[in-house]
Protein backbone atom coordinates (compact mmCIF):
# COMPACT_ATOMS: atom_id res chain seq x y z
CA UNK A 1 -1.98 -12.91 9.64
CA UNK A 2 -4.06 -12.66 6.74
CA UNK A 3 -4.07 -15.28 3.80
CA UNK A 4 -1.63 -13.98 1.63
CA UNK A 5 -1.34 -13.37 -2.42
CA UNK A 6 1.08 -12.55 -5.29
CA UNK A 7 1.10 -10.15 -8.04
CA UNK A 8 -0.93 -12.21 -9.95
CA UNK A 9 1.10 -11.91 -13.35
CA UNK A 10 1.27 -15.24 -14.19
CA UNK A 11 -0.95 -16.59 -17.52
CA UNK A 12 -3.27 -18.88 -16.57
CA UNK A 13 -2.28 -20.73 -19.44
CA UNK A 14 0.92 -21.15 -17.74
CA UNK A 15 -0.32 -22.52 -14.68
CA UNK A 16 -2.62 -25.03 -16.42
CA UNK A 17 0.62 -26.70 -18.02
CA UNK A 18 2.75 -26.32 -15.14
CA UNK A 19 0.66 -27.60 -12.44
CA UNK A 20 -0.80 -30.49 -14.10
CA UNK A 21 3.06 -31.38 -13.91
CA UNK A 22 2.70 -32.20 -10.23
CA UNK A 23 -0.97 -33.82 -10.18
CA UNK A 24 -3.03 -30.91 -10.32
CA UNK A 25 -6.53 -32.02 -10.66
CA UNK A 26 -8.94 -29.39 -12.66
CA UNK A 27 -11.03 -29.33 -9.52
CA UNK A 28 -7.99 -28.05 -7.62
CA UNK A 29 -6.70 -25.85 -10.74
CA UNK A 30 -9.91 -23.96 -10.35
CA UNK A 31 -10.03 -23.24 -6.96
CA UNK A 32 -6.20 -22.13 -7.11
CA UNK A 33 -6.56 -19.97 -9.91
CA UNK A 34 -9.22 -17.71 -7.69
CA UNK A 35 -7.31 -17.41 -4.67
CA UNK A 36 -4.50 -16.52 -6.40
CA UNK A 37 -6.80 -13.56 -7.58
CA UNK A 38 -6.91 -12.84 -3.67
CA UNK A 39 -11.28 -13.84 -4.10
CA UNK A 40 -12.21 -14.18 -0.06
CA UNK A 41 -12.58 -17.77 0.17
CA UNK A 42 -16.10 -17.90 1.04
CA UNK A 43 -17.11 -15.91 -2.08
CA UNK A 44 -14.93 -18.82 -3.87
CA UNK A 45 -16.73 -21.58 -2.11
CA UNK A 46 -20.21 -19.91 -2.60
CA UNK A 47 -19.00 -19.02 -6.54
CA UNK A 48 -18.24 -22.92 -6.75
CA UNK A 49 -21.25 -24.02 -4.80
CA UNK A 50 -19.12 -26.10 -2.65
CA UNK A 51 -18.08 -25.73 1.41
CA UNK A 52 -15.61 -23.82 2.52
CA UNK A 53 -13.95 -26.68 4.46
CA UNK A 54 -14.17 -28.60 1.13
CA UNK A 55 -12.42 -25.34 -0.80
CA UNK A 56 -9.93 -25.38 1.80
CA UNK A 57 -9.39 -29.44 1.78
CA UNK A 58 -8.94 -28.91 -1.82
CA UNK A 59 -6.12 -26.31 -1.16
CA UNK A 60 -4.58 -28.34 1.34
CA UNK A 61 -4.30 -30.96 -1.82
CA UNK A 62 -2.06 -28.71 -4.01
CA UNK A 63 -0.33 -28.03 -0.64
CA UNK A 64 0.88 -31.40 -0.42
CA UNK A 65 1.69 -31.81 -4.31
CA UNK A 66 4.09 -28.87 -4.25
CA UNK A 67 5.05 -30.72 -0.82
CA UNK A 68 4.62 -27.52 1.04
CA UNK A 69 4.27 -28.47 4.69
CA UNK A 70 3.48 -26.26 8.09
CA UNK A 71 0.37 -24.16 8.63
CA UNK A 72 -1.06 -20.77 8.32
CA UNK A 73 -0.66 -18.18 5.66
CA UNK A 74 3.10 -18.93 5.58
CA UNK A 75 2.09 -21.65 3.38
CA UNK A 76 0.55 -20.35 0.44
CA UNK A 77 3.46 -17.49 0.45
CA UNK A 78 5.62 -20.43 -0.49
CA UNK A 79 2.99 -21.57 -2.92
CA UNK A 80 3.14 -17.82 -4.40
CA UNK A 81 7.15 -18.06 -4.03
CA UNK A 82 7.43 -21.71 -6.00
CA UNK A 83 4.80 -20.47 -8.95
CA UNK A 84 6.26 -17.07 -9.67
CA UNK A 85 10.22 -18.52 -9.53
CA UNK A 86 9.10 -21.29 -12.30
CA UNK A 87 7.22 -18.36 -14.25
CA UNK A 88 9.80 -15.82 -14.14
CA UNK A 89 12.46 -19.03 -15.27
CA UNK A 90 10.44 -19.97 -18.11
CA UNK A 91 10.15 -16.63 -19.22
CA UNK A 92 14.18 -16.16 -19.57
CA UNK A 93 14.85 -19.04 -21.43
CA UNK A 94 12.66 -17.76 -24.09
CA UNK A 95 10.09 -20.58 -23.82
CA UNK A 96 8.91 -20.65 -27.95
CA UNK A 97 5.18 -21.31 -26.19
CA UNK A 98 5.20 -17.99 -24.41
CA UNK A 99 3.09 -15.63 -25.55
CA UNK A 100 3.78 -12.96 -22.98
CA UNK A 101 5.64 -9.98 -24.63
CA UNK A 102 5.93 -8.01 -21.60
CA UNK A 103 8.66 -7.18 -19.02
CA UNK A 104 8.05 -7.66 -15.95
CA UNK A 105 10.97 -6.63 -12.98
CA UNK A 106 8.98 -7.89 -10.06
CA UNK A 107 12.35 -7.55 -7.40
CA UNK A 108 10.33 -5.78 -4.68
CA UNK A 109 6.89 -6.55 -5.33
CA UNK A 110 5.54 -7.42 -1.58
CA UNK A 111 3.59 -10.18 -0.47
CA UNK A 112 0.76 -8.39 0.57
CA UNK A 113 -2.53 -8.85 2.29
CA UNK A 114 -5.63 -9.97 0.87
CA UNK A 115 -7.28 -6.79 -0.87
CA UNK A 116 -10.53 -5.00 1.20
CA UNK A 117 -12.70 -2.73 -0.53
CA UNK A 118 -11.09 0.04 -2.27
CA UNK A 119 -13.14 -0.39 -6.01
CA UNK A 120 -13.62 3.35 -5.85
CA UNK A 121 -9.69 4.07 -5.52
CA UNK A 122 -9.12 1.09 -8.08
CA UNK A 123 -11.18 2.84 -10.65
CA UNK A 124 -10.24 6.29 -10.06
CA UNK A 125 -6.39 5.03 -10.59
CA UNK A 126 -7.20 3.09 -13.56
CA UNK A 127 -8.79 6.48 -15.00
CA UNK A 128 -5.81 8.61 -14.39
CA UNK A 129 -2.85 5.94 -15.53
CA UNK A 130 -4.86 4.20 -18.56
CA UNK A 131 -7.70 6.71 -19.90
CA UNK A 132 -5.59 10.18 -18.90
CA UNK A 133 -2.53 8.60 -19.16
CA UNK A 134 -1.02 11.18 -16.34
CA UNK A 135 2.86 10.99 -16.43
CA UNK A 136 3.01 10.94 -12.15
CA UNK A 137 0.06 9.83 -10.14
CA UNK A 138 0.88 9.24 -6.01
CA UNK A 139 -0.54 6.90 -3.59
CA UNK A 140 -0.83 8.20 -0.38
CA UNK A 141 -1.87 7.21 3.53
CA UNK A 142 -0.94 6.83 6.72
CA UNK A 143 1.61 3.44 7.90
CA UNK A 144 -0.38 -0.02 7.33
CA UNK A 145 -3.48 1.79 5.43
CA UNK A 146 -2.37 -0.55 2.57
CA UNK A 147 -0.45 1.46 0.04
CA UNK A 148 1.27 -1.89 -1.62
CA UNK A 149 -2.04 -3.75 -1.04
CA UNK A 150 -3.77 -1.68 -3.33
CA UNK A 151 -1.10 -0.69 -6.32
CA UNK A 152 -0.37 -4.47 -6.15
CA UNK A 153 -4.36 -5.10 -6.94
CA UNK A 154 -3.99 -2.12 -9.42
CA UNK A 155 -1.31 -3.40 -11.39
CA UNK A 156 -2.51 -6.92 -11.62
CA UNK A 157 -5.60 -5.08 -13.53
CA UNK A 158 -3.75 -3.04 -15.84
CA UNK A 159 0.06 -4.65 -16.36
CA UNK A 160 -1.06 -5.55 -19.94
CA UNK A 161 -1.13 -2.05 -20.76
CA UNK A 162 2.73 -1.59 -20.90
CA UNK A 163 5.47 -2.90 -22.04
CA UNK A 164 7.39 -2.67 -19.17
CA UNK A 165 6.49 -2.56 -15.25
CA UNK A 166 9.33 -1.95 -12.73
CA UNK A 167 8.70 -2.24 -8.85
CA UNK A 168 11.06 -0.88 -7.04
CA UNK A 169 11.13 -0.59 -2.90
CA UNK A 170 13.10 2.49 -1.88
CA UNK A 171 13.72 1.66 2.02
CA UNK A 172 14.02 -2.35 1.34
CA UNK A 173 17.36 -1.81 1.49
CA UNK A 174 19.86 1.62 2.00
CA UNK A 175 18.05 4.17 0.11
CA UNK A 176 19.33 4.35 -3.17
CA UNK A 177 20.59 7.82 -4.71
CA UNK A 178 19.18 8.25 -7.91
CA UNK A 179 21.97 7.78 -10.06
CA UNK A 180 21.95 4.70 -8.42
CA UNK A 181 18.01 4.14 -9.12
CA UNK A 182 18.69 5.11 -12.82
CA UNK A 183 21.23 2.50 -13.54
CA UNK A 184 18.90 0.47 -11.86
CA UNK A 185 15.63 1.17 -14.01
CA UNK A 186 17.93 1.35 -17.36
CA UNK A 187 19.36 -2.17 -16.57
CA UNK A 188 15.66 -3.30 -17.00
CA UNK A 189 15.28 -2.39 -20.53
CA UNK A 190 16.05 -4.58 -23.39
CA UNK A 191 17.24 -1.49 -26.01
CA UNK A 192 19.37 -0.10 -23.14
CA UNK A 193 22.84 0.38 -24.13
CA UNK A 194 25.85 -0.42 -22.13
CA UNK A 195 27.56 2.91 -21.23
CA UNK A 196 30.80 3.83 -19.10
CA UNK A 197 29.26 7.07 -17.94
CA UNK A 198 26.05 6.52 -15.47
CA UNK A 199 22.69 7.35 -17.10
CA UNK A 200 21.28 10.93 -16.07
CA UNK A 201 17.37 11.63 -16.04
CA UNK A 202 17.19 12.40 -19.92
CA UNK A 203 18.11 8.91 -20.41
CA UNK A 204 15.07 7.50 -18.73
CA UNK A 205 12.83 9.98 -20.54
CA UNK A 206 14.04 8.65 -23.77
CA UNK A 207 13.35 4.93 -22.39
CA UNK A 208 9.91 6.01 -21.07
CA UNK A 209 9.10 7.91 -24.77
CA UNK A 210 10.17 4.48 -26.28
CA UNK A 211 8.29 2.24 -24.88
CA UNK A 212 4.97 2.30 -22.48
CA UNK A 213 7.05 2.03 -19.10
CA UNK A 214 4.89 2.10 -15.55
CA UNK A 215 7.56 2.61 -12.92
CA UNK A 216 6.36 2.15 -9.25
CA UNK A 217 8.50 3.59 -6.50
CA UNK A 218 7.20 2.27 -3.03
CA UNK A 219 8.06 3.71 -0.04
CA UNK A 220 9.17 7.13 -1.92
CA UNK A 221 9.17 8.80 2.19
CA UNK A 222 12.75 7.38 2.67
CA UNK A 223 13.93 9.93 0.65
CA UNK A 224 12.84 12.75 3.09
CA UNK A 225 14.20 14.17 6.02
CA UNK A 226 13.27 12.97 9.68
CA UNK A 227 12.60 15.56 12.32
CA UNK A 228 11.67 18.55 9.51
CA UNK A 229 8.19 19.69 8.15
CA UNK A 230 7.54 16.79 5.60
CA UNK A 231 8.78 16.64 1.97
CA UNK A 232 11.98 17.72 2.09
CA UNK A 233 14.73 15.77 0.23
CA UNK A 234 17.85 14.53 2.57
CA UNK A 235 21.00 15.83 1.51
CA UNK A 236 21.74 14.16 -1.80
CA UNK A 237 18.68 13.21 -2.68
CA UNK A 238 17.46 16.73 -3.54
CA UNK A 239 17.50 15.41 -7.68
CA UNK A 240 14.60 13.44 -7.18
CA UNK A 241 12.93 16.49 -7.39
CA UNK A 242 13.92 17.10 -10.80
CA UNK A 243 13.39 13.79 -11.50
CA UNK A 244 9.58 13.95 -10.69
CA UNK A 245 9.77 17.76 -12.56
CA UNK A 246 10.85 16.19 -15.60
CA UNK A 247 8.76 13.35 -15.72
CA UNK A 248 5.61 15.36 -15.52
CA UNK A 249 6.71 18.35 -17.90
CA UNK A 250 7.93 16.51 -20.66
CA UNK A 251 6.03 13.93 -23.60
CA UNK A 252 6.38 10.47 -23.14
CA UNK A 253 3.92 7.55 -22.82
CA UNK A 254 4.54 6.20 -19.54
CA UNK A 255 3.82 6.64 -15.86
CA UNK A 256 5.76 7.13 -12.68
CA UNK A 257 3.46 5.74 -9.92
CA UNK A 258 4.78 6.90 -6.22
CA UNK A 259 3.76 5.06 -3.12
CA UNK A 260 4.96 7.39 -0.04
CA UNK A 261 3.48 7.86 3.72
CA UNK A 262 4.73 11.70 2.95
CA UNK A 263 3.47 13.87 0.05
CA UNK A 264 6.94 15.71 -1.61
CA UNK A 265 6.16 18.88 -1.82
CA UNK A 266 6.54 18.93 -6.19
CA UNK A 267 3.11 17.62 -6.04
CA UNK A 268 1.69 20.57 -4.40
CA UNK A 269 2.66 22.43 -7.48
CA UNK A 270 3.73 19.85 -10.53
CA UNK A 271 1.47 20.41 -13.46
CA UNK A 272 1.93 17.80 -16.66
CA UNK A 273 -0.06 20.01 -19.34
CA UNK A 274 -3.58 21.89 -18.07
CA UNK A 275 -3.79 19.15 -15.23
CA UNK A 276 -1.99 18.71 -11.76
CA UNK A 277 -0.83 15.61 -10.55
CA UNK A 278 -3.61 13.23 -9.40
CA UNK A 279 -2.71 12.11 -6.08
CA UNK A 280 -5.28 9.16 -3.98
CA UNK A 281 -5.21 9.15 -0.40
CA UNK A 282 -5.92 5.76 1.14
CA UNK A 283 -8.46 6.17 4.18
CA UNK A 284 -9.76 3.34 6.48
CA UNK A 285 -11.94 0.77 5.15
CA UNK A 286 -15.69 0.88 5.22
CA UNK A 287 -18.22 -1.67 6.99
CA UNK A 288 -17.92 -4.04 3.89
CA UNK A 289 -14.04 -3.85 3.75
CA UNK A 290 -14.10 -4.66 7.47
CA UNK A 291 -16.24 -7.67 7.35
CA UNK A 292 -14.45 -8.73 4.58
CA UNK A 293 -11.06 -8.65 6.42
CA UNK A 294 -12.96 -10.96 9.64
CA UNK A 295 -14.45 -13.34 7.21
CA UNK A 296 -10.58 -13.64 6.63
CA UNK A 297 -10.52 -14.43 9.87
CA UNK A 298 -12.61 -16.81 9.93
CA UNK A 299 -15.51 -14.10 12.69
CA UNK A 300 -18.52 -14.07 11.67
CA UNK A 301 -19.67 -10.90 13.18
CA UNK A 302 -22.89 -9.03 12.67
CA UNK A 303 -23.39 -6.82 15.35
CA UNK A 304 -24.12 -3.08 14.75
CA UNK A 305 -22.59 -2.05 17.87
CA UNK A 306 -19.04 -3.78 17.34
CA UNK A 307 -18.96 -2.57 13.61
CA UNK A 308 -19.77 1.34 14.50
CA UNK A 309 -16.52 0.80 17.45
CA UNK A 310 -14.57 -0.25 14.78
CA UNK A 311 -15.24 2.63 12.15
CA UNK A 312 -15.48 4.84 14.97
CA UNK A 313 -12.66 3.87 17.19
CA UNK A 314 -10.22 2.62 14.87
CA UNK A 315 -11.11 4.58 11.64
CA UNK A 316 -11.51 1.75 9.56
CA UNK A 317 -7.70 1.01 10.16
CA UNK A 318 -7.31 -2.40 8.09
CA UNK A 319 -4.00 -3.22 10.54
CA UNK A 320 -5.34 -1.99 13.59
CA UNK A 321 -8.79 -3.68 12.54
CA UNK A 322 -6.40 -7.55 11.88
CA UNK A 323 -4.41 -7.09 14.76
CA UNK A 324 -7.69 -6.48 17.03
CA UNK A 325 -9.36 -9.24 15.01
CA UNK A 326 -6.22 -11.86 15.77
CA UNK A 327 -6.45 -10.98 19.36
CA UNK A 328 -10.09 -12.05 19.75
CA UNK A 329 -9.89 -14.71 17.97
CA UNK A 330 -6.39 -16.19 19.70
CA UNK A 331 -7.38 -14.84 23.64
CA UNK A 332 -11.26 -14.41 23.45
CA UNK A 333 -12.87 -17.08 21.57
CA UNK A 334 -13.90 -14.97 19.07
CA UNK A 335 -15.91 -12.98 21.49
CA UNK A 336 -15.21 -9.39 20.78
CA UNK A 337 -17.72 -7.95 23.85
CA UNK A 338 -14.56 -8.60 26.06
CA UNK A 339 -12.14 -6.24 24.66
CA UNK A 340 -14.07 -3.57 23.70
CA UNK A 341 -16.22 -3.29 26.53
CA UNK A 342 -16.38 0.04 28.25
CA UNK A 343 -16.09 1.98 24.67
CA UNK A 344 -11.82 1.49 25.16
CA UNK A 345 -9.32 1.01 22.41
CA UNK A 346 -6.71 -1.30 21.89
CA UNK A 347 -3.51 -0.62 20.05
CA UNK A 348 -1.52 -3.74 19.49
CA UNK A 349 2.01 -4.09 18.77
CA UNK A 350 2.20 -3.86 14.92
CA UNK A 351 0.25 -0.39 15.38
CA UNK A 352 2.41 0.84 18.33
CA UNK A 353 5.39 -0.19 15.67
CA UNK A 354 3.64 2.17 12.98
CA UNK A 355 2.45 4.93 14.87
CA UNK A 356 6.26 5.12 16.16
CA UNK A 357 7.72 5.10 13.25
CA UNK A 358 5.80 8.20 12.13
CA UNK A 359 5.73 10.37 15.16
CA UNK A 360 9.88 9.89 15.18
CA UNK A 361 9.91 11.42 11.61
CA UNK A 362 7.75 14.59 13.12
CA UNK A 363 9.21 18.31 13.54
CA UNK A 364 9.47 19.44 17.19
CA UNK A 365 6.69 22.31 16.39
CA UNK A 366 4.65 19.52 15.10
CA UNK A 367 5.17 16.83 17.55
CA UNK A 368 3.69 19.51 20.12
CA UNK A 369 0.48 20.66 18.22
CA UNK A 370 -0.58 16.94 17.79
CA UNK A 371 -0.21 16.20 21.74
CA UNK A 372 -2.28 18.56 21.91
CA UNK A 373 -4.40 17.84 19.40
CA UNK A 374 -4.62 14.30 21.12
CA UNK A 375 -6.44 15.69 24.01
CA UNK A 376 -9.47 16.90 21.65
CA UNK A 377 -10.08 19.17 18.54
CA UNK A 378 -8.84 21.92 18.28
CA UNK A 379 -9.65 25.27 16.26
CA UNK A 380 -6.63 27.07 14.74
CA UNK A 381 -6.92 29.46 17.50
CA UNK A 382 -7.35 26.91 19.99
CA UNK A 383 -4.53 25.60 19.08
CA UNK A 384 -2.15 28.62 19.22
CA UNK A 385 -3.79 29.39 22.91
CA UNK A 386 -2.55 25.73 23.79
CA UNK A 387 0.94 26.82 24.13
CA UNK A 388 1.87 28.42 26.65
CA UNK A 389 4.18 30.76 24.54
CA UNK A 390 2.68 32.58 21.55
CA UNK A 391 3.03 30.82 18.37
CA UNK A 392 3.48 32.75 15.26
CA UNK A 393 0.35 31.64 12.73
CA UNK A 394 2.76 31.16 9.91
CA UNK A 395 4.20 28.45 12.17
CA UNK A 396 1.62 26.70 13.63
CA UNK A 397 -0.04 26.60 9.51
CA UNK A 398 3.28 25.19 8.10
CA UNK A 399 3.00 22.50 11.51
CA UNK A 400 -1.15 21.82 9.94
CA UNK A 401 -0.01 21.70 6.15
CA UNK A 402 3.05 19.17 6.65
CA UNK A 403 1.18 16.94 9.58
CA UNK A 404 -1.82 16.93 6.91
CA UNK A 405 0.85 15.95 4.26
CA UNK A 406 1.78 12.82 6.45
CA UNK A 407 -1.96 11.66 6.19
CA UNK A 408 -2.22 12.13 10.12
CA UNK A 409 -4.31 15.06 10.09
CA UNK A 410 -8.16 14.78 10.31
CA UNK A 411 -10.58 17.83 9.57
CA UNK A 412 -14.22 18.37 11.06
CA UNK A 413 -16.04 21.56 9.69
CA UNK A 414 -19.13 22.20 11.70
CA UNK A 415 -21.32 25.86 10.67
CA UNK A 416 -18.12 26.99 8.59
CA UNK A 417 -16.14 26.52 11.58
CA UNK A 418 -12.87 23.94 11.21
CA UNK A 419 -11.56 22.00 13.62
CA UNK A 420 -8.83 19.67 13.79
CA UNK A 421 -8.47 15.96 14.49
CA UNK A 422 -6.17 13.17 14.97
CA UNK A 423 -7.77 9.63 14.53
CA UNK A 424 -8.79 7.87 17.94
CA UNK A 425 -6.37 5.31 17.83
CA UNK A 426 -3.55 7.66 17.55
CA UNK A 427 -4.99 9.56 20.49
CA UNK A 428 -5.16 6.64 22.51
CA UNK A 429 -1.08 5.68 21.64
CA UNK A 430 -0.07 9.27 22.64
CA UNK A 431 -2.14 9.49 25.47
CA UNK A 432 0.22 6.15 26.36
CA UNK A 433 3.33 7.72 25.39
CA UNK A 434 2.71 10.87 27.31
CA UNK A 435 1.75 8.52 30.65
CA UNK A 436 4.82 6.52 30.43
C-alpha cells in the first residue's frame, strides 16, 4: 500500500510541544512535519538536501520514540492515530494555550492515500467553496478514483475558513436516515439546544446561517437504489432530496460538500441563485500523478512505452495503477516488461472488488448496453442494433444518461459523430465476467 497520511489539522505549534515530549529532535520534527503534509518523500529529501535513506532513517527514529514497531505503511497510520488522539484530547480539556477556535468532528475522516496530482481540481474547489461560496458543490468519480483522497487534501487547505467542519461517512456503518444524520450534525454544534422532538432540516439551516459550517457527506451513493437507473433515493431516504433543495435555495454561509460514486439527480437541476451546482468529476491521473504514485513505490520508471500503457490501458486509474505497481514490484523485480508484454491488462483484486461493486448497483437495461459496449464503441444507433429486440430510444438514452451519471461512461466525438466508451480496464473485467 501506499504511505499513508492524516487530515493534517493539527497546529504545528502543537506538535512542536508535544513531540519534544518524547525526544523529538528538530531534525526529526522537520522531516515529520512534511510527511504529515503527504510531500512524496523524495521531494522531502531533495527539499532538505539530504538522502532519502537518511529521511527515512530519520522517520524510523520518531518510529521508535512513539515505540511504534512492525513495518510498512501500517506504521505511520499509527503515528497519524497516536498524534491526532493527543490533539483532539487537548483540545477538550480546554488547553488555556490553544489557540485553535475551530470545531473540528473528524469521526469518519479516512486514512487515505498519499495525494497525486489533482492541483487543477484543488483550485477549482477552492474557487467554488471559498471565493463563490456555493451552498452544495459534489465530488464525483468512478470506485478508487480518489474521492476522499482529494476532499481530505482540500479541506486540509481551507478548514480555517469555518467554524465548523463535520465529516461524516454515510455507508461506514447502516446508512443513516436523515433524521438520524440531523441529530447527528446538530450534536456537533456548541449553541445547539437540547430538544425532546428530533431536529427537522430548518434546524440545520439556522445552524449553517449561524455559523460558517462545511459539512462533508462521503459516500452520499448509499442512499440510492441498487438495480435502478442511478439517483434515485431508497425508500425512506427520499428527504434527502429536500435536504439538498433547501440547502441550495435558501441564505446561509456554509457549504454542503457531497462525495458520491452516483450523481442524485437534484443536481441535474438545483440552482442556488443565477448559478447551478458546481459538481468536479475525478478522472485518472496524468503522467506526473502516475510517476508520482511509483516514486511511492519506490520504481523508478522512465520509459515512454510503459507510461502511454498505463494512461492508455488503465486510464490513469490511481488503484488500478498501485495495485499493478505492487505486483511488479512484489513478483517481478520491479520489471514491468513482464506483465505488460503483449499490450494485455491486468485487473487485480482490489479493482475486480470495485468494478463489482458498481456493475451490481446497474439496471438490467443498463447492465446490457455496457456488455456491449465492452466489445467496442458504439454509436447510439449501434447500440440499439446490438439487441436483438428493438429498443425504444427513450430507453436506451435514460440507460446513457444514468451509466454516464455513475462516472462509467466514456465519450469519443470524431467529425460530429459520438461514440461511446467504457474505459479498457473495465472492458477487460467484463470480458472476464462474460467468459466465466
Amino acid at each position: 500500500m501506499q504511505r499513508q497520511h492524516y487530515i493534517m489539522v493539527i497546529p504545528p505549534e502543537f506538535l512542536k510541544k508535544f513531540t519534544k515530549r518524547v525526544g523529538v529532535s528538530d531534525s526529526e520534527l522537520e522531516v515529520l512535519l512534511d510527511t504529515l503534509e503527504g510531500e512524496d518523500l523524495s521531494a522531502i529529501a531533495q527539499k532538505l538536501g539530504i538522502q532519502r535513506n537518511a529521511l527515512q532513517k530519520r522517520l524510523g527514529e520518531v518510529y521508535k520514540k512513539f515505540r511504534i514497531e512492525g513495518s510498512g505503511p501500517g506504521k505511520f497510520a499509527k503515528l497519524q492515530k497516536i498524534l491526532l488522539e493527543e490533539y483532539e484530547k487537548y483540545i477538550r480539556q480546554g488547553n488555556p494555550d490553544s489557540t485553535e477556535s475551530n470545531h473540528f468532528q473528524w469521526g469518519d475522516v479516512p486514512i487515505v492515500s498519499t495525494f497525486c496530482d489533482r492541483a487543477t481540481e484543488l483550485t477549482q474547489a477552492q474557487e467554488f467553496l471559498i471565493q463563490e461560496r456555493f451552498p452544495l458543490v459534489a465530488v464525483l468519480g468512478m470506485a478508487g478514483m480518489g474521492k476522499s483522497v482529494f476532499t481530505v487534501r482540500l479541506v486540509e487547505q481551507i478548514a480555517s475558513n469555518y467554524d465548523y467542519v463535520i465529516w461524516r461517512n454515510l455507508s461506514l456503518r447502516s446508512v443513516p436516515t436523515l433524521e438520524s444524520l440531523l441529530t447527528d450534525l446538530m450534536r456537533c454544534f456548541q449553541s445547539s439546544q437540547e430538544s425532546d422532538t428530533p431536529p427537522v432540516i430548518a434546524d440545520l439551516i439556522q445552524q449553517l446561517q449561524r455559523d460558517r459550517c462545511l459539512v462533508i457527506l462521503d459516500n452520499f451513493e448509499s442512499l440510492f437504489q441498487p438495480q435502478n437507473f442511478a439517483g434515485y433515493y431508497q425508500s425512506g431516504y427520499e428527504n434527502y432530496g429536500e435536504l439538498l433543495k433547501q440547502i441550495t435555495q435558501t441564505h446561509h454561509q456554509s457549504s454542503l460538500l457531497l462525495l458520491s460514486r452516483e450523481t442524485p439527480l437534484e443536481l441535474m437541476s438545483l440552482t442556488g441563485g443565477t448559478s447551478t451546482t458546481p459538481m468536479i468529476t475525478l478522472k485518472g491521473l496524468t503522467r506526473d500523478g502516475i510517476e508520482q504514485l511509483l516514486s511511492e513505490k519506490g520504481l523508478n520508471c522512465q520509459d515512454d512505452t510503459i507510461f502511454s500503457q498505463l494512461l492508455d490501458h488503465y486510464s490513469g486509474h490511481p488503484v488500478a495503477i498501485n495495485e499493478l505497481a505492487i505486483t511488479v514490484q512484489t513478483l517481478f523485480a520491479g520489471n514491468f516488461n513482464d506483465l505488460l508484454q503483449d499490450n494485455s491488462i491486468f485487473v487485480g483484486e482490489i479493482m475486480s472488488h470495485y468494478f463489482s461493486q458498481q456493475l451490481q448497483r446497474l439496471s438490467p437495461l443498463e447492465k446490457e448496453v455496457i456488455e456491449h459496449l465492452a466489445s467496442e464503441s458504439l454509436t447510439l444507433k449501434e447500440i440499439q442494433n446490438s439487441f436483438s429486440e428493438n429498443k425504444d430510444l427513450s430507453y436506451l438514452m435514460a440507460a446513457l444518461n444514468s451509466l454516464n451519471r455513475r462516472c462509467l461512461l466514456e465519450k469519443l466525438t470524431d467529425n460530429d459523430i459520438t461514440r461511446f466508451t467504457i474505459i479498457p480496464s473495465l472492458k477487460k473485467y467484463i470480458s472476464l465476467q462474460l467468459q466465466s
